[in-house]
PDB file of N, CA and C in Angstrom:
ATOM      1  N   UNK A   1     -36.150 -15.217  49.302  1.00  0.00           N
ATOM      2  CA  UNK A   1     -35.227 -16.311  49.520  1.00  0.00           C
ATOM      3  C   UNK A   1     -34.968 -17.013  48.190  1.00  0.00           C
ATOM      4  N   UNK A   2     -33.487 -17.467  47.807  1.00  0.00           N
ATOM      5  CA  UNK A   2     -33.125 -17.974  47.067  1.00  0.00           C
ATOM      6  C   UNK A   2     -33.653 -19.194  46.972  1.00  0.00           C
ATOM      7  N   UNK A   3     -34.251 -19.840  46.220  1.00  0.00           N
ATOM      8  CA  UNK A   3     -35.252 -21.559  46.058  1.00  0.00           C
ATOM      9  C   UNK A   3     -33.850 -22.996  45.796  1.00  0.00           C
ATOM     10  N   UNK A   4     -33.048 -22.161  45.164  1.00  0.00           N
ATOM     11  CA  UNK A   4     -32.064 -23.337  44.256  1.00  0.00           C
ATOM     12  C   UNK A   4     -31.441 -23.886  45.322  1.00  0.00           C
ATOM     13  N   UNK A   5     -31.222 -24.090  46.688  1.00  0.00           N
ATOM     14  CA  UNK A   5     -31.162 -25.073  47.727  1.00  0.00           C
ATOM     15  C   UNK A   5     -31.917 -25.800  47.942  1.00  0.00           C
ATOM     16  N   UNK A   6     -32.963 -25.344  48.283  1.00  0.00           N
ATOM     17  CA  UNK A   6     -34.043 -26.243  49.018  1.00  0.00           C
ATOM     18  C   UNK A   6     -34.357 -27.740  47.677  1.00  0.00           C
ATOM     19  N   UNK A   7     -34.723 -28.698  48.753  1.00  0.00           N
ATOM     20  CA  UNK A   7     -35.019 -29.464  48.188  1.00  0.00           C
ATOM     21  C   UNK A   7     -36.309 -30.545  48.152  1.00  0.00           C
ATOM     22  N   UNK A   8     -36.713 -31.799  47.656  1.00  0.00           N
ATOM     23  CA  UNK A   8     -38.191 -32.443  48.222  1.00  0.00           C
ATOM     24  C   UNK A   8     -37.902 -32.692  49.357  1.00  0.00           C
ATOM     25  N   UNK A   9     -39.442 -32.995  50.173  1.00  0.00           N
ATOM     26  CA  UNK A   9     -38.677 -33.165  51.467  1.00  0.00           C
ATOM     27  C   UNK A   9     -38.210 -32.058  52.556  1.00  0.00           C
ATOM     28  N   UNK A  10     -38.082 -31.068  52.610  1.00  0.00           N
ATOM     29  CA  UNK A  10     -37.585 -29.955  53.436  1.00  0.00           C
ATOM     30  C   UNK A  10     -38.557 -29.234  53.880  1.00  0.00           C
ATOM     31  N   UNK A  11     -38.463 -29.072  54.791  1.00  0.00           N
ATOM     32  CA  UNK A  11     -39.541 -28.011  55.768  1.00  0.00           C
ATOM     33  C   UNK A  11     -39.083 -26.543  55.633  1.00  0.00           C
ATOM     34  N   UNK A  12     -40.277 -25.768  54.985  1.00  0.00           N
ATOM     35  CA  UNK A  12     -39.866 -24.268  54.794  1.00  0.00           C
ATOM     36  C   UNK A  12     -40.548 -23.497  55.657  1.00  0.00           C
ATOM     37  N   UNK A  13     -40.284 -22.091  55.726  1.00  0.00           N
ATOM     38  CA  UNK A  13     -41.733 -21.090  56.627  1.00  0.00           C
ATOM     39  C   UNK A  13     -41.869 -20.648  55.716  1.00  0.00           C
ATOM     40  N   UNK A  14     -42.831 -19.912  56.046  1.00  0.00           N
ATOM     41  CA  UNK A  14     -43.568 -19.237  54.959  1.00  0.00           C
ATOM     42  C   UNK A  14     -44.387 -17.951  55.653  1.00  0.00           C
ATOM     43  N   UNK A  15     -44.573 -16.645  55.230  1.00  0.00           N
ATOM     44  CA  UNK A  15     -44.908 -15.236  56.187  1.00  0.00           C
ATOM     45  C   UNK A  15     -45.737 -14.817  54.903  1.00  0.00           C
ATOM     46  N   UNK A  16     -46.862 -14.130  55.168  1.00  0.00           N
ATOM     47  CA  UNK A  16     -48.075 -13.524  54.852  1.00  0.00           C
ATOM     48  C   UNK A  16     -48.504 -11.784  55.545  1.00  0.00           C
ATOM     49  N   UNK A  17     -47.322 -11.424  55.425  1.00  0.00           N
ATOM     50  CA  UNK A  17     -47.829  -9.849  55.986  1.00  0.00           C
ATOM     51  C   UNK A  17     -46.707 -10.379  57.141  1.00  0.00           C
ATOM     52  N   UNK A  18     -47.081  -8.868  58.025  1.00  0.00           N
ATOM     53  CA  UNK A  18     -46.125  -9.269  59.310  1.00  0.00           C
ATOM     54  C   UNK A  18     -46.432 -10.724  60.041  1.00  0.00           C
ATOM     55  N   UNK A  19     -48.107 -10.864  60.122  1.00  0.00           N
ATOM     56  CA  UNK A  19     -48.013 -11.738  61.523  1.00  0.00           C
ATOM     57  C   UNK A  19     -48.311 -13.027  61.493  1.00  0.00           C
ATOM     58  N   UNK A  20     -48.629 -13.356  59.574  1.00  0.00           N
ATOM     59  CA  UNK A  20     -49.117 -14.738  59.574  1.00  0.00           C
ATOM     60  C   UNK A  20     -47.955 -15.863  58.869  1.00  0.00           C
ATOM     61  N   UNK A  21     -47.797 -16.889  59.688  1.00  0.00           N
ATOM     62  CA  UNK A  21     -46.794 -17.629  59.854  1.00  0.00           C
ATOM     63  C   UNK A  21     -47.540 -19.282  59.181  1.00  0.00           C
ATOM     64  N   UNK A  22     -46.701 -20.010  58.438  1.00  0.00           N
ATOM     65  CA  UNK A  22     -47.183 -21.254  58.013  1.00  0.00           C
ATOM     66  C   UNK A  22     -46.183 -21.923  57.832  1.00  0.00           C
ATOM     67  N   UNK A  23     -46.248 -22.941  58.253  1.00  0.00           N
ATOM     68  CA  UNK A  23     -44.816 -24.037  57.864  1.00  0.00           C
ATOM     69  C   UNK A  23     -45.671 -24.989  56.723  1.00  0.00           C
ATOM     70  N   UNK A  24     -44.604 -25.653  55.651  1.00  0.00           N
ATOM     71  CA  UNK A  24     -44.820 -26.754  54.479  1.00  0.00           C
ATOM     72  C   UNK A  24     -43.538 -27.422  54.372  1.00  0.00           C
ATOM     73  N   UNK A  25     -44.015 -28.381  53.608  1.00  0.00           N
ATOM     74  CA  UNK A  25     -42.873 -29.274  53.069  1.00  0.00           C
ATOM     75  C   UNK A  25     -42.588 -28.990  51.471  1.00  0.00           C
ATOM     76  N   UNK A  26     -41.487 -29.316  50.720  1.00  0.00           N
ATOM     77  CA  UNK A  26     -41.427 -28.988  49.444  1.00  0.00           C
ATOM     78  C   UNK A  26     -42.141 -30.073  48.646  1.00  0.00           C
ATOM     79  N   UNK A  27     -42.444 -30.191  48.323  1.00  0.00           N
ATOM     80  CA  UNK A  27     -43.081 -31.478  47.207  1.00  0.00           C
ATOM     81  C   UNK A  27     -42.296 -31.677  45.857  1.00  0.00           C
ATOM     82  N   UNK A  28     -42.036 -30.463  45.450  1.00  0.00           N
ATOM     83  CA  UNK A  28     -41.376 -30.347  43.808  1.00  0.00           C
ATOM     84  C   UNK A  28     -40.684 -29.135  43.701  1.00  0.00           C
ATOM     85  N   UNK A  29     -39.635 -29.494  43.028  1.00  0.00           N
ATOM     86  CA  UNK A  29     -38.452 -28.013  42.288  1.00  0.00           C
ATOM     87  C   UNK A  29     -38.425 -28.591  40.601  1.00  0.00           C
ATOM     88  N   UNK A  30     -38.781 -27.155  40.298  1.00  0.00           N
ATOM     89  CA  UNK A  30     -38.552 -26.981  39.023  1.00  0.00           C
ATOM     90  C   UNK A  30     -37.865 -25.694  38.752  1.00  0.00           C
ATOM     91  N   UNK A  31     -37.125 -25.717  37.466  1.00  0.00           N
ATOM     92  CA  UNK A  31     -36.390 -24.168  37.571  1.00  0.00           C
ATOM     93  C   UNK A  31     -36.673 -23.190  37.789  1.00  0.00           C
ATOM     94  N   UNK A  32     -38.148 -23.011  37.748  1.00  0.00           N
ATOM     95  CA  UNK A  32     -38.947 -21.463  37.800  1.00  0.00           C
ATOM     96  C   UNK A  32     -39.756 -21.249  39.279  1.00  0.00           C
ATOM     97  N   UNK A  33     -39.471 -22.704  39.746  1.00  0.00           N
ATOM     98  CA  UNK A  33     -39.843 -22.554  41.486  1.00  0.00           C
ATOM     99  C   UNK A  33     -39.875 -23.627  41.955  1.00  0.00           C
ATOM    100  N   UNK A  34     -40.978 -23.549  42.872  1.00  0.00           N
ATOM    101  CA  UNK A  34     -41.590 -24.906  43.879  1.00  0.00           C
ATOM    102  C   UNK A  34     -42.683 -25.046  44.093  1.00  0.00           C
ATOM    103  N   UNK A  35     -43.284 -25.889  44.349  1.00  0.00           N
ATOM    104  CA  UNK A  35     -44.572 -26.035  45.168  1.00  0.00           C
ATOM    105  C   UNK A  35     -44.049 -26.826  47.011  1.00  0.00           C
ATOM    106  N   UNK A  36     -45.040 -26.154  47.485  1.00  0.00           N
ATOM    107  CA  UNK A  36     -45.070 -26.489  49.008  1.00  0.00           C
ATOM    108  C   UNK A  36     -46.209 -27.371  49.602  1.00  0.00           C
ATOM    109  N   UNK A  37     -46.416 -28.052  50.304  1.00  0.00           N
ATOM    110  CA  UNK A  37     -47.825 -28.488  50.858  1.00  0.00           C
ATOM    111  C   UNK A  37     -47.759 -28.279  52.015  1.00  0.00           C
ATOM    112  N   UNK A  38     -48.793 -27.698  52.338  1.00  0.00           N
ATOM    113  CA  UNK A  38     -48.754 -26.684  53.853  1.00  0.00           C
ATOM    114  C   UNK A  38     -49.105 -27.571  54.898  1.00  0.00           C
ATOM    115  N   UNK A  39     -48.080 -28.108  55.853  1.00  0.00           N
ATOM    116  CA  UNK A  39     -48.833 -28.939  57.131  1.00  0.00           C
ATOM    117  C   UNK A  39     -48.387 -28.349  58.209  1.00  0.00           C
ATOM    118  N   UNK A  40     -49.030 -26.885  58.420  1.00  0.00           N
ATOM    119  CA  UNK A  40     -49.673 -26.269  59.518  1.00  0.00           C
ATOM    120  C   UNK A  40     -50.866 -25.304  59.111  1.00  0.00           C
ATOM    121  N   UNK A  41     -52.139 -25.913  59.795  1.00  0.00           N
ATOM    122  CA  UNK A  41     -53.085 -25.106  59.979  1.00  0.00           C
ATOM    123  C   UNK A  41     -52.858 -23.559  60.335  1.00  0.00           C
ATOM    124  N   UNK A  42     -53.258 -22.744  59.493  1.00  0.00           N
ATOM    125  CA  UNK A  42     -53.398 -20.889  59.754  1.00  0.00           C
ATOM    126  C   UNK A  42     -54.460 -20.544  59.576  1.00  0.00           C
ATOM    127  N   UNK A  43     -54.836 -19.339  59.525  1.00  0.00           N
ATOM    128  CA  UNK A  43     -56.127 -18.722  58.995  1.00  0.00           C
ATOM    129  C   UNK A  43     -55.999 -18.408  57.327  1.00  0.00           C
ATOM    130  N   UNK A  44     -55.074 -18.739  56.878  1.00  0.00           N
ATOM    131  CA  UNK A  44     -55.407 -18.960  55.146  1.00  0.00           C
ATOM    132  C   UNK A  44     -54.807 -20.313  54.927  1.00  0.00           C
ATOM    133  N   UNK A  45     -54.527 -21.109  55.656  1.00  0.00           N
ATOM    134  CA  UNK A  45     -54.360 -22.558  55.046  1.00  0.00           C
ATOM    135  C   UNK A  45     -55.031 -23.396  55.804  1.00  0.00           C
ATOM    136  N   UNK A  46     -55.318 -25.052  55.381  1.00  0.00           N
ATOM    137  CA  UNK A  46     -55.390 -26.584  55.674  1.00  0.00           C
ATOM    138  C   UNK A  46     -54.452 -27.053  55.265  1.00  0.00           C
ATOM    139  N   UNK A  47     -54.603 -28.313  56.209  1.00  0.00           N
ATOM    140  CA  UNK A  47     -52.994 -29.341  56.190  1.00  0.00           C
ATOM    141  C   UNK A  47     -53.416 -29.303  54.643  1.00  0.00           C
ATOM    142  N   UNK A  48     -52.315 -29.566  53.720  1.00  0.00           N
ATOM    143  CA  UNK A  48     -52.644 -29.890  52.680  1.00  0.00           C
ATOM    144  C   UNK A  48     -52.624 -29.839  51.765  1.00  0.00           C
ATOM    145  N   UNK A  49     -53.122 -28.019  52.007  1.00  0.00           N
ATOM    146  CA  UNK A  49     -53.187 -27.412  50.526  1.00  0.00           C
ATOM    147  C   UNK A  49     -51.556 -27.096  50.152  1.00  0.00           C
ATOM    148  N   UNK A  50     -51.821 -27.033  48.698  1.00  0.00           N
ATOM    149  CA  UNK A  50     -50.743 -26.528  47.855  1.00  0.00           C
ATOM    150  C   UNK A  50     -50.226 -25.494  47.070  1.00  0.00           C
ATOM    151  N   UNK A  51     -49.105 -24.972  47.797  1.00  0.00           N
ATOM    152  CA  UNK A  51     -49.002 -23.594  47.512  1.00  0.00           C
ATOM    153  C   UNK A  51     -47.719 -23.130  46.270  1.00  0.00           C
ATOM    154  N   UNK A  52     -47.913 -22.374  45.402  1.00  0.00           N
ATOM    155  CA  UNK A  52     -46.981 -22.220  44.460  1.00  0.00           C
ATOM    156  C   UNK A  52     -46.100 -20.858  44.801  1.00  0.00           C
ATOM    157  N   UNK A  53     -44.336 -21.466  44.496  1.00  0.00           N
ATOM    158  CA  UNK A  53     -43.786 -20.035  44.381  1.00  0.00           C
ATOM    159  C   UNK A  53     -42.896 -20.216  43.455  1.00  0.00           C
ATOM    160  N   UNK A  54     -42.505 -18.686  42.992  1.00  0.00           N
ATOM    161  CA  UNK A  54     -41.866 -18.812  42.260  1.00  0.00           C
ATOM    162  C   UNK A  54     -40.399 -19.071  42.060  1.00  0.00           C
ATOM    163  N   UNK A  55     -39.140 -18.772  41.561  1.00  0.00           N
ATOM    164  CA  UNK A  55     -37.355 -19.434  42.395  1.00  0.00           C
ATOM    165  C   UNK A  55     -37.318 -18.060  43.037  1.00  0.00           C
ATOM    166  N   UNK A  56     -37.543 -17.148  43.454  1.00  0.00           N
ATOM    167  CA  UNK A  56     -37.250 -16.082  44.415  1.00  0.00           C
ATOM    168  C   UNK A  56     -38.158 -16.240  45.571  1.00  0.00           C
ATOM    169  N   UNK A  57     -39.383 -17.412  45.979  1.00  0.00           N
ATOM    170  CA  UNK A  57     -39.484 -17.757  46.756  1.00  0.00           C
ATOM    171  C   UNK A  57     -41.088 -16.425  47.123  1.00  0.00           C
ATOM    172  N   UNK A  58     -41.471 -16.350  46.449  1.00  0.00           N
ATOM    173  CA  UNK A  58     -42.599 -15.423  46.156  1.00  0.00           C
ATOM    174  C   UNK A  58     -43.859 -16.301  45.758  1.00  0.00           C
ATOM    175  N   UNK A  59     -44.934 -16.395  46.209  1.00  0.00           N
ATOM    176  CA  UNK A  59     -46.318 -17.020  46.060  1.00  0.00           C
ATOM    177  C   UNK A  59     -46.770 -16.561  44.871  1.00  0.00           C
ATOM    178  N   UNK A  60     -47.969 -16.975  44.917  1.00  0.00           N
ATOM    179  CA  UNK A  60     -49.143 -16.352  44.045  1.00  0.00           C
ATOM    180  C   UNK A  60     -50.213 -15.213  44.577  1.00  0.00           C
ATOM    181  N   UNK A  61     -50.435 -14.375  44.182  1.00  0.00           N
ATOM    182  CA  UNK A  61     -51.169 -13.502  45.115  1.00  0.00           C
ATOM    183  C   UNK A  61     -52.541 -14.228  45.371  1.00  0.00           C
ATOM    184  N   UNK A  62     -52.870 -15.332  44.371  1.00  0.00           N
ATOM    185  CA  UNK A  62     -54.097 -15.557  45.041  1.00  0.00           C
ATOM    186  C   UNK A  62     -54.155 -16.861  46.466  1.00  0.00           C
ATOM    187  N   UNK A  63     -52.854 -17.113  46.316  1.00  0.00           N
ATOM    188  CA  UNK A  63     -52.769 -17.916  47.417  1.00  0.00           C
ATOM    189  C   UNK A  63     -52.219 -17.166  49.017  1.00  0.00           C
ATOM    190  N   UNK A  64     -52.779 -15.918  49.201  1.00  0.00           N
ATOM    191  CA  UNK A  64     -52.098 -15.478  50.082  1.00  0.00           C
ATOM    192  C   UNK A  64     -53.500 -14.783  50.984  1.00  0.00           C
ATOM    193  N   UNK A  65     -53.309 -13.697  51.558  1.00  0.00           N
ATOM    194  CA  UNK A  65     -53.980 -13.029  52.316  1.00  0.00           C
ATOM    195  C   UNK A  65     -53.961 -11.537  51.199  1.00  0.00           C
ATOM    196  N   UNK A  66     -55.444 -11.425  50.863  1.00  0.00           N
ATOM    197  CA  UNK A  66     -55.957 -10.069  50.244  1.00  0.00           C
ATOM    198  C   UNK A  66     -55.041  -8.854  50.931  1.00  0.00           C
ATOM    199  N   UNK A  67     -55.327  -9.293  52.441  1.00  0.00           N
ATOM    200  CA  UNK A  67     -54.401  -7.662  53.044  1.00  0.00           C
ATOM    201  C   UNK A  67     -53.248  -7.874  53.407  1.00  0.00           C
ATOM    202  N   UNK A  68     -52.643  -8.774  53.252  1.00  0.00           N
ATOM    203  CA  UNK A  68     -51.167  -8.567  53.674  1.00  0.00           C
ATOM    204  C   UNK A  68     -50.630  -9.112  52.417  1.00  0.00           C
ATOM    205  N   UNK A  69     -51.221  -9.657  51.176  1.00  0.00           N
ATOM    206  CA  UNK A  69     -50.038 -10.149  50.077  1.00  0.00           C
ATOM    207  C   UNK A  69     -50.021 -11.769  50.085  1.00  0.00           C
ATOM    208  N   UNK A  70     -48.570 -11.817  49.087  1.00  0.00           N
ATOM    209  CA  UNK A  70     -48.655 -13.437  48.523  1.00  0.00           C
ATOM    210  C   UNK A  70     -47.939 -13.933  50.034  1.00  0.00           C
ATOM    211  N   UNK A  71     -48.156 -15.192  50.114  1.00  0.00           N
ATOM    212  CA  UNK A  71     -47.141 -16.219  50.687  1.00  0.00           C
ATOM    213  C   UNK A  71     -45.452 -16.211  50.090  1.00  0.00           C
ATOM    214  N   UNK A  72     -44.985 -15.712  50.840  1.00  0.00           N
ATOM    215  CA  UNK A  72     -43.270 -15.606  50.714  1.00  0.00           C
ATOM    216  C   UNK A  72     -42.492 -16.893  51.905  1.00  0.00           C
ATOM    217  N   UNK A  73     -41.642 -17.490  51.134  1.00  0.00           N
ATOM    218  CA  UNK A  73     -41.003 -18.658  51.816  1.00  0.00           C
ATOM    219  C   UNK A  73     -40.213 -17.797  52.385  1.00  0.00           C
ATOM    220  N   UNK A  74     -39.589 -17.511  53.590  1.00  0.00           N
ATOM    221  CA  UNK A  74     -38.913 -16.673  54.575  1.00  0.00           C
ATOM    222  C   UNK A  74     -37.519 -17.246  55.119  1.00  0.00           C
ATOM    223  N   UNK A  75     -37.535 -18.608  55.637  1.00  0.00           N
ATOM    224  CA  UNK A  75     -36.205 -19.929  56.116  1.00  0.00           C
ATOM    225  C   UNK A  75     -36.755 -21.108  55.846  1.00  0.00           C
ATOM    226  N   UNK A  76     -35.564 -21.656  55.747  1.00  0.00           N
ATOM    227  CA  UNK A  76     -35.989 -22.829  56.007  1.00  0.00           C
ATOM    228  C   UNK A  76     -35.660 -23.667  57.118  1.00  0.00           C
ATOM    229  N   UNK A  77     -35.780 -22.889  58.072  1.00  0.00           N
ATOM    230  CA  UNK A  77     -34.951 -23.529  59.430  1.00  0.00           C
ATOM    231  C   UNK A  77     -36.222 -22.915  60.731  1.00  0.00           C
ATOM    232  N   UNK A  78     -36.260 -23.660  61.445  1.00  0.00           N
ATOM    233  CA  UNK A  78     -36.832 -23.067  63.025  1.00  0.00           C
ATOM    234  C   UNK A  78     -36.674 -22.216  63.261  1.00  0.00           C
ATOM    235  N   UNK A  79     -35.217 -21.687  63.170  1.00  0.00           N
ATOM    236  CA  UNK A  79     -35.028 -20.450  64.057  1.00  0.00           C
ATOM    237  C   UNK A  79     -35.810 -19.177  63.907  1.00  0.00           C
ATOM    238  N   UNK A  80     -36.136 -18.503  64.764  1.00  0.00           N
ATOM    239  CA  UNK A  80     -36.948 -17.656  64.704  1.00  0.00           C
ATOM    240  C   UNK A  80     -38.216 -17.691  63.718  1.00  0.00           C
ATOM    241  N   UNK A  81     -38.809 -18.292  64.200  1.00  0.00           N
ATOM    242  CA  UNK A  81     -40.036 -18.565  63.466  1.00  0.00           C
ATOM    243  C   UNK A  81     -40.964 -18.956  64.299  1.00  0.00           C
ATOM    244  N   UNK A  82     -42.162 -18.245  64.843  1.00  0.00           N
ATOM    245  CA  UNK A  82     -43.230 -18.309  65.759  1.00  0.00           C
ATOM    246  C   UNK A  82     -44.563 -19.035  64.762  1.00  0.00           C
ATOM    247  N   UNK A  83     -44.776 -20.315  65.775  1.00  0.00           N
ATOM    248  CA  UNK A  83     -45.680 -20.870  65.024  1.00  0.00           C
ATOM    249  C   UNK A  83     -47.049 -21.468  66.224  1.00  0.00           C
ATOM    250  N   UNK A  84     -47.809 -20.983  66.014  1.00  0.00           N
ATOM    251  CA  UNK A  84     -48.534 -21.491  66.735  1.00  0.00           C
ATOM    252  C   UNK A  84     -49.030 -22.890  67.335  1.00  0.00           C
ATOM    253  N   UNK A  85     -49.356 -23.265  68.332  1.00  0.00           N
ATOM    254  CA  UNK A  85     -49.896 -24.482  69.006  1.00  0.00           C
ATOM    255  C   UNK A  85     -51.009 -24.799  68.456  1.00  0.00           C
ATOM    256  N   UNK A  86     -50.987 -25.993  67.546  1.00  0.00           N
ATOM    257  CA  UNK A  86     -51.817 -26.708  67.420  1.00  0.00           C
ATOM    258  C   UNK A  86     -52.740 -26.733  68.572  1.00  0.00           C
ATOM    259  N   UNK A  87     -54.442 -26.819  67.991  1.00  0.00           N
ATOM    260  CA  UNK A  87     -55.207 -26.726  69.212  1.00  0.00           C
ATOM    261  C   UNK A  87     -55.703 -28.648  69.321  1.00  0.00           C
ATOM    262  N   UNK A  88     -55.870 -28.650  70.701  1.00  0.00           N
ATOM    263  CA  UNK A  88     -55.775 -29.904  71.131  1.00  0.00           C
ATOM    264  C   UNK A  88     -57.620 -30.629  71.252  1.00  0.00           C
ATOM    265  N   UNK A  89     -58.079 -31.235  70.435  1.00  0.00           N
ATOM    266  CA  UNK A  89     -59.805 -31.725  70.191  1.00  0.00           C
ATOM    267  C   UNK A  89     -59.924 -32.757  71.038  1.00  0.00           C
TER     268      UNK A  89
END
């Protein structure tokens, strides 16, 4: 995904192999990318953490899943995007 839209403030997805799904907000654009702060819990994130990509919307490999790859920003919209239910404590 092209980065040079998105802006602070915007809710992105984000896909990790086929099946792992994370929503963030943008925090910062700079010409060579973004950073995200992830506020949905997955099995490789906490609310919180902060994830780097680059302007083609490509992670860091170490911020991703060993077997499926980097974190790739995918939409930035709902649609079609399966996200799991928060579990209820």
């Amino acid at each position: 995904m092209d980065t040079k839209t998105l802006v602070v403030g915007q809710k992105v997805y984000m896909t990790s192999g086929r099946f792992i799904t994370c929503a963030g907000e943008v925090v910062k654009v700079t010409p060579e990318g973004l950073e995200v702060r992830a506020t949905v819990q997955s099995n490789l994130t906490t609310i919180g953490d902060l994830l780097h990509f680059d302007k083609d919307g490509k992670g860091r490999d170490d911020e991703g899943a060993h077997e499926s790859g980097a974190w790739e920003i995918t939409c930035a919209s709902e649609d079609n995007v399966y996200l799991p239910e928060p579990e209820v404590q």
